[in-house]
Protein backbone atom coordinates (compact mmCIF):
# COMPACT_ATOMS: atom_id res chain seq x y z
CA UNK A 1 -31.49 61.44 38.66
CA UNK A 2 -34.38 61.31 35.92
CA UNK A 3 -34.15 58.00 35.30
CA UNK A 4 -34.37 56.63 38.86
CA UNK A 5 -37.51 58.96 38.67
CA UNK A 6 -39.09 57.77 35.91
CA UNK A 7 -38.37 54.26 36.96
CA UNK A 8 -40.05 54.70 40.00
CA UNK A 9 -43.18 56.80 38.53
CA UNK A 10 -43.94 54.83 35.41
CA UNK A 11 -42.12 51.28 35.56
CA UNK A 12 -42.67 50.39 39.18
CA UNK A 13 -46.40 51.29 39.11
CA UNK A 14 -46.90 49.50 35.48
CA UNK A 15 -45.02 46.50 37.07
CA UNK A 16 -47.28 46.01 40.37
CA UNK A 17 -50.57 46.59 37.53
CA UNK A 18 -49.10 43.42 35.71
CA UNK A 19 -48.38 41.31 38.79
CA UNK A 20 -51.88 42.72 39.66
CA UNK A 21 -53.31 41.37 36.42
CA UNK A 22 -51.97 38.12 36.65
CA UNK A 23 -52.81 37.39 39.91
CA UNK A 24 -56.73 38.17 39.21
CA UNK A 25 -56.34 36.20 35.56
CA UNK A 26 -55.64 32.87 36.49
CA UNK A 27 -58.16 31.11 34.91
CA UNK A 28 -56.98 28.74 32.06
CA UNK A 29 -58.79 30.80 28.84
CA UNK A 30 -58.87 29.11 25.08
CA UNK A 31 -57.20 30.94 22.27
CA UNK A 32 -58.79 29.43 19.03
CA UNK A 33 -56.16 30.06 16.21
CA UNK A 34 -58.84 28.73 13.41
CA UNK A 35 -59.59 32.14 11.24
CA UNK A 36 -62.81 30.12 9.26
CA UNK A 37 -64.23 28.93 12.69
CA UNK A 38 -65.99 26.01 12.09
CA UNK A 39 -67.53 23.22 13.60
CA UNK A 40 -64.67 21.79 15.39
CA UNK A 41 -61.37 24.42 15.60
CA UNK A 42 -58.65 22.70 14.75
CA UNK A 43 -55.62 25.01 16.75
CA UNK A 44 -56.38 25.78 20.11
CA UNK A 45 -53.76 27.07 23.05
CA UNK A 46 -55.23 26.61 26.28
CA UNK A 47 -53.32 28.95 28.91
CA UNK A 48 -53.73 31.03 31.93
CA UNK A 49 -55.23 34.33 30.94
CA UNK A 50 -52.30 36.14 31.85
CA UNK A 51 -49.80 34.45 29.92
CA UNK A 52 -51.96 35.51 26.81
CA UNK A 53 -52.01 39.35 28.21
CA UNK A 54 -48.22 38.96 29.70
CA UNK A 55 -47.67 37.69 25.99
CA UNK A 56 -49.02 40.43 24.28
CA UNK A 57 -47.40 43.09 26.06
CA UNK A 58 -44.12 41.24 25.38
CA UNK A 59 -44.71 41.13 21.70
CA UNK A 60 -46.08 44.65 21.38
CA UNK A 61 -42.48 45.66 22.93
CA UNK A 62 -40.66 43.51 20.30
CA UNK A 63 -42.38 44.80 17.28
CA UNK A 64 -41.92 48.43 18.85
CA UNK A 65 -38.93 47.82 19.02
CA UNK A 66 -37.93 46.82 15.65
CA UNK A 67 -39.88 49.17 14.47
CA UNK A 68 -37.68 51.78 15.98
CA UNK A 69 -34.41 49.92 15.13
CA UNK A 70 -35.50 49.96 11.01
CA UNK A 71 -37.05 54.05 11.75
CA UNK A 72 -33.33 55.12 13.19
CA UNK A 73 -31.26 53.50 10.44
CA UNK A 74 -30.60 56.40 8.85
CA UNK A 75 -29.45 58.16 11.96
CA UNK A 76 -26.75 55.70 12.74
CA UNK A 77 -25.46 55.28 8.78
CA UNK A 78 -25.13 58.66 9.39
CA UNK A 79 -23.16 58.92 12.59
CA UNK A 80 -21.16 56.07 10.87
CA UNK A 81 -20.20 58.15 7.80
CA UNK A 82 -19.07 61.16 9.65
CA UNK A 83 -17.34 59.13 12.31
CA UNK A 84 -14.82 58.03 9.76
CA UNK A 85 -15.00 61.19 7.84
CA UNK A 86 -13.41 62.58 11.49
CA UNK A 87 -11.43 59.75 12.00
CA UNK A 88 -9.59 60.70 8.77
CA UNK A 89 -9.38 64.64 9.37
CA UNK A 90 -8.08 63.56 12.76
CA UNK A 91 -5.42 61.74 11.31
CA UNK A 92 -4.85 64.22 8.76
CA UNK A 93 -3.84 66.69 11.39
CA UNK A 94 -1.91 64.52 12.94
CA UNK A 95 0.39 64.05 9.93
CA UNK A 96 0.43 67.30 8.97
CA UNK A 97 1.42 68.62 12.90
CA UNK A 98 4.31 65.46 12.58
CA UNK A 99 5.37 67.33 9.38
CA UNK A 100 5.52 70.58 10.66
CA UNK A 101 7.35 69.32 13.57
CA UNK A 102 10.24 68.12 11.22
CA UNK A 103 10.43 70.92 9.14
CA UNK A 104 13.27 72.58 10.29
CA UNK A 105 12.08 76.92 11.59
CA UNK A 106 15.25 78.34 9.41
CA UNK A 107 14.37 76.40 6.27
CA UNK A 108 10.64 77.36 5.72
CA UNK A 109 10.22 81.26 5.01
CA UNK A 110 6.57 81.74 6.88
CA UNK A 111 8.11 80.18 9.67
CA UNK A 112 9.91 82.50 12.46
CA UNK A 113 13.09 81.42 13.77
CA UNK A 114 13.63 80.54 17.29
């Protein structure tokens, strides 16, 4: 239920902005990649507007999200350690309850009879 509603509060709206944005940026814009600036620039990219903004957006999500993959590391090295520290109680039990099983009630003297 909340994620249908934040899909269609926050991602639908952001989505018609950037259509909206790249509709009214269509002009062909030049992205000068000399950091000196001289005379002549040597690297140009010559692009729709957009495609510089759409671009942008796209690589602010990447680095965010890499960002957050290197920040949560710890958290899943974590989950990892105490998933096989639980694998390995669970199987502890379980050999320990197959023992019990075999010991015969009669033989063991905390064990009641049936």
């Amino acid at each position: 239920m909340w994620h249908k509603l934040v899909f269609v509060l926050i991602v639908v709206p952001l989505g018609v902005l950037l259509v909206a944005l790249a509709v009214v940026n269509r002009k062909p814009v030049e992205l000068i990649l000399d950091p000196f600036g001289g005379t002549e620039p040597g690297a140009t990219l010559q692009a729709p507007f957009f495609l510089f903004l759409l671009g942008a957006f796209a690589l602010g999500l990447i680095v965010g999200g890499i960002a957050t993959w290197f920040r949560q590391g710890k958290w899943r090295k974590t989950a990892r350690v105490q998933r096989r520290e639980a694998d390995e109680w669970h199987i502890r039990a379980d050999r320990l309850e197959k023992e019990l099983e075999d010991i015969e009630p009669s033989s063991h003297p905390r064990l009641p009879a049936k």
